[in-house]
PDB file of N, CA and C in Angstrom:
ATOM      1  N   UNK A   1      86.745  -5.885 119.341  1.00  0.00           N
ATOM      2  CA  UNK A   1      86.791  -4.433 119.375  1.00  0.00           C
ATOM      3  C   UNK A   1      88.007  -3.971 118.578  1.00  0.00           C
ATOM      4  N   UNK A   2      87.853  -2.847 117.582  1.00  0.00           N
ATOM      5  CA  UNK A   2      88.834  -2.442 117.168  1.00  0.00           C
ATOM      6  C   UNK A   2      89.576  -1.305 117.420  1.00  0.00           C
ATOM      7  N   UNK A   3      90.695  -1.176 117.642  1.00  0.00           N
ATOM      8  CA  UNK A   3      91.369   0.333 118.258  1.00  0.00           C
ATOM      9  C   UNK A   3      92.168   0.795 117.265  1.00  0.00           C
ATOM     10  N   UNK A   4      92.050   2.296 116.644  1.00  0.00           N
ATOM     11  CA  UNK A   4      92.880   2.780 115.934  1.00  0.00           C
ATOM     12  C   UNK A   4      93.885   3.614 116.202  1.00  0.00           C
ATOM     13  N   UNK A   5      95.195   3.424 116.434  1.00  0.00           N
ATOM     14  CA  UNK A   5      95.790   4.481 116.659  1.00  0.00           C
ATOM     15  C   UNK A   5      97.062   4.643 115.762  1.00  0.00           C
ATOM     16  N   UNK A   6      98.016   5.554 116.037  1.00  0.00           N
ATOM     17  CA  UNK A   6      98.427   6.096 115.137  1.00  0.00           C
ATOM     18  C   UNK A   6      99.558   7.539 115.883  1.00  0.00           C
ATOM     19  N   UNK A   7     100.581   7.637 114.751  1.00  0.00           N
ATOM     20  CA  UNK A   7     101.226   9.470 114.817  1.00  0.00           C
ATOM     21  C   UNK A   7     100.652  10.106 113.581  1.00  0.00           C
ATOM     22  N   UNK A   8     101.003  11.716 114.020  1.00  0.00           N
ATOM     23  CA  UNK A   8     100.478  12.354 113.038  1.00  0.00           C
ATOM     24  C   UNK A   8     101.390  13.406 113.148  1.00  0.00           C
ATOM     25  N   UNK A   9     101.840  14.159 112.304  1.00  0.00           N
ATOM     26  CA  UNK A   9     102.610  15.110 112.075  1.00  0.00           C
ATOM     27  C   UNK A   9     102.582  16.624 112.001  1.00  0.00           C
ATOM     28  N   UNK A  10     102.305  17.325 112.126  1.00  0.00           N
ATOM     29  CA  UNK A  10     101.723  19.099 112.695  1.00  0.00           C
ATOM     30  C   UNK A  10     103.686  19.792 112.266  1.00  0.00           C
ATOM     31  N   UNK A  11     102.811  21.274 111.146  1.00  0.00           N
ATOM     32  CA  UNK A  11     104.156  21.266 110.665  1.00  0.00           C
ATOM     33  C   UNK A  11     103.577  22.802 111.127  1.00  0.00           C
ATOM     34  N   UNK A  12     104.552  24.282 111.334  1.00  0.00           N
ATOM     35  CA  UNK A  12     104.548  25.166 111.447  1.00  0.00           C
ATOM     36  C   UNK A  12     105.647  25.761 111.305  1.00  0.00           C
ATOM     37  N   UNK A  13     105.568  26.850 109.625  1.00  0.00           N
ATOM     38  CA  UNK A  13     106.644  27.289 109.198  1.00  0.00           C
ATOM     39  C   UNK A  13     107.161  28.740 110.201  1.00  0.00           C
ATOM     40  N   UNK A  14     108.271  28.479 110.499  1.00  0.00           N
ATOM     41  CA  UNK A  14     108.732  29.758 111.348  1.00  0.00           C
ATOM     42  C   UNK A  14     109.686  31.026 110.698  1.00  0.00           C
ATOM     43  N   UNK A  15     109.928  30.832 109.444  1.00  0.00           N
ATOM     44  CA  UNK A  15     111.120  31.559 108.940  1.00  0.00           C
ATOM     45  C   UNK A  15     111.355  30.940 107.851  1.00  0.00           C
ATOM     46  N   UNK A  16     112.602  31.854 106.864  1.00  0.00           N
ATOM     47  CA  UNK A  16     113.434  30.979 106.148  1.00  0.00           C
ATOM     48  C   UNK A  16     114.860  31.545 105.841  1.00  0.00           C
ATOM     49  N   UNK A  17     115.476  31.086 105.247  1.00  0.00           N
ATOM     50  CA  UNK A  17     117.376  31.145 105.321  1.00  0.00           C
ATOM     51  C   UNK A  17     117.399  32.324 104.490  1.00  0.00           C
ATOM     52  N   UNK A  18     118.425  33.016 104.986  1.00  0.00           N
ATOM     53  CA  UNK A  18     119.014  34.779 104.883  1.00  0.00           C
ATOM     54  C   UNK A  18     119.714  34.226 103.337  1.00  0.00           C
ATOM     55  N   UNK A  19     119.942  33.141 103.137  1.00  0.00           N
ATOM     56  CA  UNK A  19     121.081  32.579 101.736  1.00  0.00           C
ATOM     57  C   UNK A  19     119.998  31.887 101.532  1.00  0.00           C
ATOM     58  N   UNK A  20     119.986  31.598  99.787  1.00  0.00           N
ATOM     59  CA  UNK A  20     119.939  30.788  99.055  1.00  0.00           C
ATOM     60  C   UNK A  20     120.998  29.538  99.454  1.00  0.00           C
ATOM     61  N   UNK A  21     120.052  28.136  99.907  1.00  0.00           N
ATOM     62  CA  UNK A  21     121.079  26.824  99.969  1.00  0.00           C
ATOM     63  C   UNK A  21     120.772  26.011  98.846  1.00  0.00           C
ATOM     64  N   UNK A  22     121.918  25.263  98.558  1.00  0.00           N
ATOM     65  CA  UNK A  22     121.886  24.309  97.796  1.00  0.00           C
ATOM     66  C   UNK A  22     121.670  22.722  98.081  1.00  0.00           C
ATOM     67  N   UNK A  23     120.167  22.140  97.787  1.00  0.00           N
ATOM     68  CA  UNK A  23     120.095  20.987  98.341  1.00  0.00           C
ATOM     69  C   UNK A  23     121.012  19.785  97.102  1.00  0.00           C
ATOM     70  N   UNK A  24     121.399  18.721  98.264  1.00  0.00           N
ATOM     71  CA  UNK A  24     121.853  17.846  97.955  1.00  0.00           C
ATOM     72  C   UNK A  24     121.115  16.751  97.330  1.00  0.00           C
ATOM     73  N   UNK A  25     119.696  16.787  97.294  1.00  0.00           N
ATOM     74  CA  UNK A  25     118.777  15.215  97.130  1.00  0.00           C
ATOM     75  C   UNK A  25     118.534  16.128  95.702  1.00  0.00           C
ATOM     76  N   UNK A  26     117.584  17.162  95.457  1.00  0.00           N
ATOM     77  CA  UNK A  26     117.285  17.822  93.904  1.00  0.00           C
ATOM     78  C   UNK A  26     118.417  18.586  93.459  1.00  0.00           C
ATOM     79  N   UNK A  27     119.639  19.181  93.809  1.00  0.00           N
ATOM     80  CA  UNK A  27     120.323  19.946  93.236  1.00  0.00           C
ATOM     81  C   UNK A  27     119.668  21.410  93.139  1.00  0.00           C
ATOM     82  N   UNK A  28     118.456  22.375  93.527  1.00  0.00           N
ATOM     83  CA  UNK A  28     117.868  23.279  93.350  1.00  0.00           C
ATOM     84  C   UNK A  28     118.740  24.310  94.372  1.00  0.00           C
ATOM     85  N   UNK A  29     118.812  25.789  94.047  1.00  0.00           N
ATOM     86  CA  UNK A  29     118.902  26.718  95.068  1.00  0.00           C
ATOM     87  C   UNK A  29     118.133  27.421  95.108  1.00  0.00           C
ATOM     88  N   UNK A  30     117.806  27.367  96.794  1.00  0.00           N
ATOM     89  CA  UNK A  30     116.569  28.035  96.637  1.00  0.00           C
ATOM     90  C   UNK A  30     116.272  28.366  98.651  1.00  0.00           C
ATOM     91  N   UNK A  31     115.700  29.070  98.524  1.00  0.00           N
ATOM     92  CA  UNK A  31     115.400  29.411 100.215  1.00  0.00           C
ATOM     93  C   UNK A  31     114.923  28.564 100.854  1.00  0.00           C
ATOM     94  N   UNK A  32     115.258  27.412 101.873  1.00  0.00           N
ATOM     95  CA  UNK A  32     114.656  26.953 102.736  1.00  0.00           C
ATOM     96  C   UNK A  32     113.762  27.352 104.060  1.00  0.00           C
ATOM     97  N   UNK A  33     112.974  26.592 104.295  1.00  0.00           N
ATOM     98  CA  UNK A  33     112.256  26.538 105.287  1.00  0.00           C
ATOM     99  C   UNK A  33     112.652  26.295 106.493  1.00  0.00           C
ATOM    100  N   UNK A  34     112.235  27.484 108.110  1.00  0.00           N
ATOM    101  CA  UNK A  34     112.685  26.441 108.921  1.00  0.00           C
ATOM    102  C   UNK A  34     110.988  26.477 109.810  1.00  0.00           C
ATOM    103  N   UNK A  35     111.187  24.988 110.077  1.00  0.00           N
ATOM    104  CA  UNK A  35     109.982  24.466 110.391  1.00  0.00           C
ATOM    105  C   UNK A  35     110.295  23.594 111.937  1.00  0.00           C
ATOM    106  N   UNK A  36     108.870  23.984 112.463  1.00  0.00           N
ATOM    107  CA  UNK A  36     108.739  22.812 113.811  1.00  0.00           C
ATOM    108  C   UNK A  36     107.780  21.940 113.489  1.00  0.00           C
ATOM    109  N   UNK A  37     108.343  20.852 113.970  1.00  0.00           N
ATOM    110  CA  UNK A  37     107.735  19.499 113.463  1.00  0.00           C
ATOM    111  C   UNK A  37     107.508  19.008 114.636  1.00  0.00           C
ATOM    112  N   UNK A  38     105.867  18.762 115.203  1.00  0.00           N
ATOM    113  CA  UNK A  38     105.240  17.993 116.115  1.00  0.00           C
ATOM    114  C   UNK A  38     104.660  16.540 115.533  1.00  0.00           C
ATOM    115  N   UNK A  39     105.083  15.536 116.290  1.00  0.00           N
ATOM    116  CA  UNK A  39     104.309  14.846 116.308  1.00  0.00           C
ATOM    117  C   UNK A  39     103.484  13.893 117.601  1.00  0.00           C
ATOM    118  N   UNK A  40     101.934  14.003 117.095  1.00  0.00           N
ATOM    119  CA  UNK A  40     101.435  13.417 118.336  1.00  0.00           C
ATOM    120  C   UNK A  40     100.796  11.885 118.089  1.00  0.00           C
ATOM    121  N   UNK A  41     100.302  11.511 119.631  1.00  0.00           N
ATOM    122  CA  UNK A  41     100.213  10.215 119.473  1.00  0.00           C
ATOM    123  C   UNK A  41      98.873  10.665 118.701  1.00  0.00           C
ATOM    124  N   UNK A  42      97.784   9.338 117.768  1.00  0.00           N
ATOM    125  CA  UNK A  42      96.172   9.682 118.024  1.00  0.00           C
ATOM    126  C   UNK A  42      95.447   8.343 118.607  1.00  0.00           C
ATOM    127  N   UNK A  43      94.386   8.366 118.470  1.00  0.00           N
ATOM    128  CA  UNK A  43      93.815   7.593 119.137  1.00  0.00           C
ATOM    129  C   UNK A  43      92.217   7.919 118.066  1.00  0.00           C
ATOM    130  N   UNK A  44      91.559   6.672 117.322  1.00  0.00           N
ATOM    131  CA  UNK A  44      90.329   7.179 116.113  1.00  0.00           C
ATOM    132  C   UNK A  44      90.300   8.159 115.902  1.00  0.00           C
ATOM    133  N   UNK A  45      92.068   8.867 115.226  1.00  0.00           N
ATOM    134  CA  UNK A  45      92.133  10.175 114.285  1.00  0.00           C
ATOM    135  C   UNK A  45      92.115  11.155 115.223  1.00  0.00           C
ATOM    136  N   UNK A  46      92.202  11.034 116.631  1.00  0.00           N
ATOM    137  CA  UNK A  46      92.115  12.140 117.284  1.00  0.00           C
ATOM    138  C   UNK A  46      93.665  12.641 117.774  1.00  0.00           C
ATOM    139  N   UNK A  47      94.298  13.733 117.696  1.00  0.00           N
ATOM    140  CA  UNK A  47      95.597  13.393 118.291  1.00  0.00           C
ATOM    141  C   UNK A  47      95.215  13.930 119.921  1.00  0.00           C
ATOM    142  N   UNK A  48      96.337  13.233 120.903  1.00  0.00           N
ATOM    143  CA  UNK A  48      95.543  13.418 122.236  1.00  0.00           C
ATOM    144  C   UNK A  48      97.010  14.007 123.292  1.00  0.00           C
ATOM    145  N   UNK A  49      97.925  13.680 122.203  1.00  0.00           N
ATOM    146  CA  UNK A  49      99.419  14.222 123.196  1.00  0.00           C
ATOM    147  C   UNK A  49     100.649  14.264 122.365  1.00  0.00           C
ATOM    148  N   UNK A  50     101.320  15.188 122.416  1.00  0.00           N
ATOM    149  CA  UNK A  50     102.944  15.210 121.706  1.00  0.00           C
ATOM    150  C   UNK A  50     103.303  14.258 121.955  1.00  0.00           C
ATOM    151  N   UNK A  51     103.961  13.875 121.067  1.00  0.00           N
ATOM    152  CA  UNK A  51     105.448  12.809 121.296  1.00  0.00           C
ATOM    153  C   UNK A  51     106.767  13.385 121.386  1.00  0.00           C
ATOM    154  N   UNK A  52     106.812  13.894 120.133  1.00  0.00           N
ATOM    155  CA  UNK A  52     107.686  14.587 120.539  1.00  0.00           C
ATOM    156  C   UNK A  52     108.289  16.020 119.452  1.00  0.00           C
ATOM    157  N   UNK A  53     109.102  16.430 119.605  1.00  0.00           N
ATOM    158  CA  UNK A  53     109.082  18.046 119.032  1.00  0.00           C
ATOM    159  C   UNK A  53     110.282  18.128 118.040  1.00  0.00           C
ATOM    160  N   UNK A  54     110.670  18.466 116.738  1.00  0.00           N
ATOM    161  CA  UNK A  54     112.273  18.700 116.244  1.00  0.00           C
ATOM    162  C   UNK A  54     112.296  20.252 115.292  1.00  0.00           C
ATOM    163  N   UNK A  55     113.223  20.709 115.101  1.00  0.00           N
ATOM    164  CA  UNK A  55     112.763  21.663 114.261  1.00  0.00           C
ATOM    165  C   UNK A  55     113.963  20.873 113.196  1.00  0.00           C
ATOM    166  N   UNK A  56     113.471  21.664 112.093  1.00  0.00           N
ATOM    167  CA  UNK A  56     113.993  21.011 110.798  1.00  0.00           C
ATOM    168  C   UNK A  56     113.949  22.732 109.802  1.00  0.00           C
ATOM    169  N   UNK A  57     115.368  22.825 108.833  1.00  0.00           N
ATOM    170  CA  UNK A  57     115.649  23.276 107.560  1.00  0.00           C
ATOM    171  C   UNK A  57     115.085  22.452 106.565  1.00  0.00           C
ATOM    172  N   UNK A  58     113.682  22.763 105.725  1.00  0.00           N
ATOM    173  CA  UNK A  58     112.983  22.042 105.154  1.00  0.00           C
ATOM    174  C   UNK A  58     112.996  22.381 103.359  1.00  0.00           C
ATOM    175  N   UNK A  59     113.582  22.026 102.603  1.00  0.00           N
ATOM    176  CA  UNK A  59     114.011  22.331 101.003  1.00  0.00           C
ATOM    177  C   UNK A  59     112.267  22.587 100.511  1.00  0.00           C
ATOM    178  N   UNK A  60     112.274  23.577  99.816  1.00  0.00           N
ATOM    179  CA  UNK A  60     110.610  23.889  99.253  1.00  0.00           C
ATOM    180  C   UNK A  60     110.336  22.736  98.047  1.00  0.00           C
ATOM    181  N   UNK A  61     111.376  22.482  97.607  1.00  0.00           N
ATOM    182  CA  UNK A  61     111.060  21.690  96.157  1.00  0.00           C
ATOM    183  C   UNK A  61     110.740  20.424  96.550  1.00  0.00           C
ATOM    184  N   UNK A  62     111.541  19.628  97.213  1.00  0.00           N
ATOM    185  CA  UNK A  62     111.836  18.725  97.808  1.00  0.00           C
ATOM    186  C   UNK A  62     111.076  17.578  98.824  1.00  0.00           C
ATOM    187  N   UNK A  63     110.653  18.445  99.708  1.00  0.00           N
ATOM    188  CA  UNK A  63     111.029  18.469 101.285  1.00  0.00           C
ATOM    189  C   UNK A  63     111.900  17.616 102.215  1.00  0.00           C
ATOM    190  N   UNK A  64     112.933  17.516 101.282  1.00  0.00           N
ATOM    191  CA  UNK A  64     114.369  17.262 102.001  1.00  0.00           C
ATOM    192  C   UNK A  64     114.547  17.943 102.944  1.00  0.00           C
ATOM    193  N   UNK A  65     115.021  17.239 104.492  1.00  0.00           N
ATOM    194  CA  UNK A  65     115.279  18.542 105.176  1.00  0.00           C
ATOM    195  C   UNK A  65     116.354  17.608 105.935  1.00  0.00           C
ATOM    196  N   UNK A  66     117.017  18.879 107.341  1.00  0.00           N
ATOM    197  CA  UNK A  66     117.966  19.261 108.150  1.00  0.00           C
ATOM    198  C   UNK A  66     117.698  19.184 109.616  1.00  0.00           C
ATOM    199  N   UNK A  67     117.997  18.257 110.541  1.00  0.00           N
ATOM    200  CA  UNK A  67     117.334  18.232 111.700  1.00  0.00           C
ATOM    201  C   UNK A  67     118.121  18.993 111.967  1.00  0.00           C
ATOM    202  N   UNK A  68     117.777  19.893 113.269  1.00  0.00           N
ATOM    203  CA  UNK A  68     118.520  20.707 113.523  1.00  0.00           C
ATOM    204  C   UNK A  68     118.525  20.270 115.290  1.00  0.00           C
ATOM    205  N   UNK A  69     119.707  20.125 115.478  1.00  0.00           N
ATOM    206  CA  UNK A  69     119.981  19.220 116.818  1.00  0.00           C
ATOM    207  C   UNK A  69     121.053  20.227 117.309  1.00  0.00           C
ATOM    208  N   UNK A  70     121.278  19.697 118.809  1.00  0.00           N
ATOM    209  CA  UNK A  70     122.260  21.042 119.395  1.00  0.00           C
ATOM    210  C   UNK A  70     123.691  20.856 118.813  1.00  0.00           C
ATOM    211  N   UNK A  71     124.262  19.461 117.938  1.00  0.00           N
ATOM    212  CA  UNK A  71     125.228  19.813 117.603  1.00  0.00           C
ATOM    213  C   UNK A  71     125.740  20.710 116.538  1.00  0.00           C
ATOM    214  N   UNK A  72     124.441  20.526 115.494  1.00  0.00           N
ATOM    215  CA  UNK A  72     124.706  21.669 114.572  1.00  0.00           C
ATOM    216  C   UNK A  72     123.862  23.140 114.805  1.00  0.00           C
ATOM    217  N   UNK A  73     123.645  23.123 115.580  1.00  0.00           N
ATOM    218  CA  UNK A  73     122.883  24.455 116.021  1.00  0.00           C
ATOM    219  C   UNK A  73     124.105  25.777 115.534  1.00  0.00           C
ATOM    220  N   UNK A  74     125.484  25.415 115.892  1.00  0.00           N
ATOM    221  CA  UNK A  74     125.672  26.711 115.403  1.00  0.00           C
ATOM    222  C   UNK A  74     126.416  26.776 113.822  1.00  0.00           C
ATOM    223  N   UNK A  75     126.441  25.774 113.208  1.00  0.00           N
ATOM    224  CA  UNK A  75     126.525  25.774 111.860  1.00  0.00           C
ATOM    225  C   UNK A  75     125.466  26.357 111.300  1.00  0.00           C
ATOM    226  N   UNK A  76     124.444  25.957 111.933  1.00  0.00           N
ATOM    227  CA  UNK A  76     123.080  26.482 111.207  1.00  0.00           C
ATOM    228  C   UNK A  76     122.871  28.209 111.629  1.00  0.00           C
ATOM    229  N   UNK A  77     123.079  28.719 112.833  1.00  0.00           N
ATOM    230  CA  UNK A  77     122.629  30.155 113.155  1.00  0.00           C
ATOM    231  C   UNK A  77     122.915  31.064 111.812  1.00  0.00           C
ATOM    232  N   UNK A  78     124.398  30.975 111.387  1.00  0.00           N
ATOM    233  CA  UNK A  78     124.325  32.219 110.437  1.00  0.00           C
ATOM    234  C   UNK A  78     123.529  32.102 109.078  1.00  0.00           C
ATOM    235  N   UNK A  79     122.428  30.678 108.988  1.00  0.00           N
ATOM    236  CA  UNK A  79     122.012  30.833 107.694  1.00  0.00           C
ATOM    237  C   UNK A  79     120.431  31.064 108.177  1.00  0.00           C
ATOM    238  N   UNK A  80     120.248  31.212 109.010  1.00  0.00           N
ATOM    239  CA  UNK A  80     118.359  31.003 109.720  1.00  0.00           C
ATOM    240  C   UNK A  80     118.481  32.475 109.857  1.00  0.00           C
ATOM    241  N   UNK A  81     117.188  32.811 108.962  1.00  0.00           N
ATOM    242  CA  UNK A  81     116.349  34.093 109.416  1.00  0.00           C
ATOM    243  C   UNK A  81     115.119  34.196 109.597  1.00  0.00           C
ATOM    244  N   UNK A  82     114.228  33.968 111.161  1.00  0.00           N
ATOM    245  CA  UNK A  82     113.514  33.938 111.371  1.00  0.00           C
ATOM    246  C   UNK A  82     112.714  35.425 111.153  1.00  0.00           C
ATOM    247  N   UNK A  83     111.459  35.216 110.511  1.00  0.00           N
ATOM    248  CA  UNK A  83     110.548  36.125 110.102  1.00  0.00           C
ATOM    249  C   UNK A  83     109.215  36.113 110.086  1.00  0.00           C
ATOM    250  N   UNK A  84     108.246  36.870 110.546  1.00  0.00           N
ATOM    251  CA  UNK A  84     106.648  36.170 110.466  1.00  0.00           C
ATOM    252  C   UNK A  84     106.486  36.523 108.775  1.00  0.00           C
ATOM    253  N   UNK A  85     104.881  35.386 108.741  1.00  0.00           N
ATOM    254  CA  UNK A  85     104.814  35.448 107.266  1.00  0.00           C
ATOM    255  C   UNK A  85     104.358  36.283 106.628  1.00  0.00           C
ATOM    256  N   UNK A  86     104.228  37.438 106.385  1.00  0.00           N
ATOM    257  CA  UNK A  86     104.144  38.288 105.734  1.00  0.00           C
ATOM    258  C   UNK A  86     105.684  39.425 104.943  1.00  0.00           C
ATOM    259  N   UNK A  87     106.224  38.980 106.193  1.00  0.00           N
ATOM    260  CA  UNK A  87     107.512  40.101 105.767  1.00  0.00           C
ATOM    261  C   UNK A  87     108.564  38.969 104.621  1.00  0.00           C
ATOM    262  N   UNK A  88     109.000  39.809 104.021  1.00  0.00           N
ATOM    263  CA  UNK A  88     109.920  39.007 102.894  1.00  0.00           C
ATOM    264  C   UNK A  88     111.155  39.442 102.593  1.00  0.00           C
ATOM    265  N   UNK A  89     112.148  38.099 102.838  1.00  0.00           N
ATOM    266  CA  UNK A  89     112.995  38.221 102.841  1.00  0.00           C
ATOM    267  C   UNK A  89     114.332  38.477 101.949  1.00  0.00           C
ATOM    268  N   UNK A  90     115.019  39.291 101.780  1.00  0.00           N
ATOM    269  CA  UNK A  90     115.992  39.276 100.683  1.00  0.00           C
ATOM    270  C   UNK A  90     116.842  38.534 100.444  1.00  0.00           C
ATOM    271  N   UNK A  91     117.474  37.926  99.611  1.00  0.00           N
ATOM    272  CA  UNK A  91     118.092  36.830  99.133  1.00  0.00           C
ATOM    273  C   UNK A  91     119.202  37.061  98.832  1.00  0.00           C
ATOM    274  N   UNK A  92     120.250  36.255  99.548  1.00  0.00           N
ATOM    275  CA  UNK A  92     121.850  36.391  98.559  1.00  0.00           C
ATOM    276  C   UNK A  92     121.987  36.013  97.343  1.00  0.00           C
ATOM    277  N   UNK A  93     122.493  36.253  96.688  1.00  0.00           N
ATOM    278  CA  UNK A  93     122.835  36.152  94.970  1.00  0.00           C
ATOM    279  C   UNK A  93     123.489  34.850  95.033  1.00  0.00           C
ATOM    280  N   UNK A  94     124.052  34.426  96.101  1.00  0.00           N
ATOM    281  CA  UNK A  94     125.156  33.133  96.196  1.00  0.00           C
ATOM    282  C   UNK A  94     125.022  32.395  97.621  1.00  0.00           C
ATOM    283  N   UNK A  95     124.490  31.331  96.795  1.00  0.00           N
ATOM    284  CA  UNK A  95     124.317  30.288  97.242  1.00  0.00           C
ATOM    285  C   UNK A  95     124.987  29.844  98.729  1.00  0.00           C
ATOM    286  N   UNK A  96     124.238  28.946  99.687  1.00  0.00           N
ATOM    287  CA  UNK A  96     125.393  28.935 100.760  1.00  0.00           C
ATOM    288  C   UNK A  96     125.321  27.171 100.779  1.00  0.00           C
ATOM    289  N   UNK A  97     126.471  26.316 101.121  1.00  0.00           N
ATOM    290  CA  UNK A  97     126.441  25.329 100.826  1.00  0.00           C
ATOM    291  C   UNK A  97     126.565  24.583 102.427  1.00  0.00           C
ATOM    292  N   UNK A  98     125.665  23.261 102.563  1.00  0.00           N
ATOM    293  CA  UNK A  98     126.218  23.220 103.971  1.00  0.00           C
ATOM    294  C   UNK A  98     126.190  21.465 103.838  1.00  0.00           C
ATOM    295  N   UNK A  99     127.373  21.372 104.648  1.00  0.00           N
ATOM    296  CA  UNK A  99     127.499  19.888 104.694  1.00  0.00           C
ATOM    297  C   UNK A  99     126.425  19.122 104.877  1.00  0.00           C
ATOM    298  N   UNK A 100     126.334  17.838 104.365  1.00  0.00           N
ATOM    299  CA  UNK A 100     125.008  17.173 105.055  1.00  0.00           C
ATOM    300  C   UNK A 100     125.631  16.007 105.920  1.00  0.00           C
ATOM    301  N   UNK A 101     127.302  15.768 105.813  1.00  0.00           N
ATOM    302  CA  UNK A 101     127.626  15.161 106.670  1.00  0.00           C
ATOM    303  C   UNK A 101     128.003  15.931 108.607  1.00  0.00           C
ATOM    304  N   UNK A 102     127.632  17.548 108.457  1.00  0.00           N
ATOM    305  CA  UNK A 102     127.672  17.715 109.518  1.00  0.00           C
ATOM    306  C   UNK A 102     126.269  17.926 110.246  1.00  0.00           C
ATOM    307  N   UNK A 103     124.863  17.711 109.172  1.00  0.00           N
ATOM    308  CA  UNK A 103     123.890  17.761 109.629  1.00  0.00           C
ATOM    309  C   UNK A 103     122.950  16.621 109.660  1.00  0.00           C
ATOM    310  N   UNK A 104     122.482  16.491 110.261  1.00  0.00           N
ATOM    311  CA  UNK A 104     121.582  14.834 110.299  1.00  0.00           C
ATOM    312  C   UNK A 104     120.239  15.461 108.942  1.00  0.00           C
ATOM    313  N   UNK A 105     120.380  14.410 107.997  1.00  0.00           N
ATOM    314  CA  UNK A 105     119.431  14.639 107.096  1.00  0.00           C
ATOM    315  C   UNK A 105     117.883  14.092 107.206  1.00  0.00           C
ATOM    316  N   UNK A 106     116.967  14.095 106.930  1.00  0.00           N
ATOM    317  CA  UNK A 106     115.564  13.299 106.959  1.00  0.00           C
ATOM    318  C   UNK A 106     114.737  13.610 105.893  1.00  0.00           C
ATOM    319  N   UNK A 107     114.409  12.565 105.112  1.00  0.00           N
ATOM    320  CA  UNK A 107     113.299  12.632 103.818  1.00  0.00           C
ATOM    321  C   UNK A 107     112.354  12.389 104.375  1.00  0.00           C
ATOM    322  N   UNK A 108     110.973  13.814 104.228  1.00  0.00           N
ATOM    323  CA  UNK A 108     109.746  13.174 104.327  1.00  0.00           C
ATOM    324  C   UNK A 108     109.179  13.114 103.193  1.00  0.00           C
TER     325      UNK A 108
END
């Protein structure tokens, strides 16, 4: 008998940054994403339960991103502007730069 199982990944964009950031992996500035990232178990392609939940600052060019964990939670507040998708957001002229040694990084 064969059993397939597996994670799967479920992305849902919530917003994006009040600044233009500058990523570190492409060098681009440009508005990031902030995103919740589920992933569940599956079972023959079916997913059947979370595993578990992170939200992430996700680079558009890229998708270099920024876990966003409670230690940097408040490094991150003044650059997150959450917005539904239709409304659009205005952009600083200048760039905002943020450590990646104070943020846990992740390439997907």
């Amino acid at each position: 008998m064969l059993i397939i199982y597996g994670t799967k990944d479920f992305r849902r964009v919530k917003g994006k940054t009040a600044k233009e950031m500058h990523c570190q992996n492409c060098g681009m500035d440009s508005q990031w994403k902030l995103t919740n990232v589920w992933t569940w178990f599956s079972l023959y392609y079916i997913p059947l339960f979370p595993v578990w939940k992170k939200k992430m600052l996700v680079c558009p060019n890229c998708s270099c991103g920024i876990k966003i964990t409670k230690d940097n939670q408040e490094l991150l507040n003044d650059v997150v502007l959450k917005s539904s998708k239709d409304k659009e957001i205005p952009v600083s002229p200048a760039p905002t730069q943020i450590s990646m040694y104070a943020a846990e990084t992740e390439e997907k």
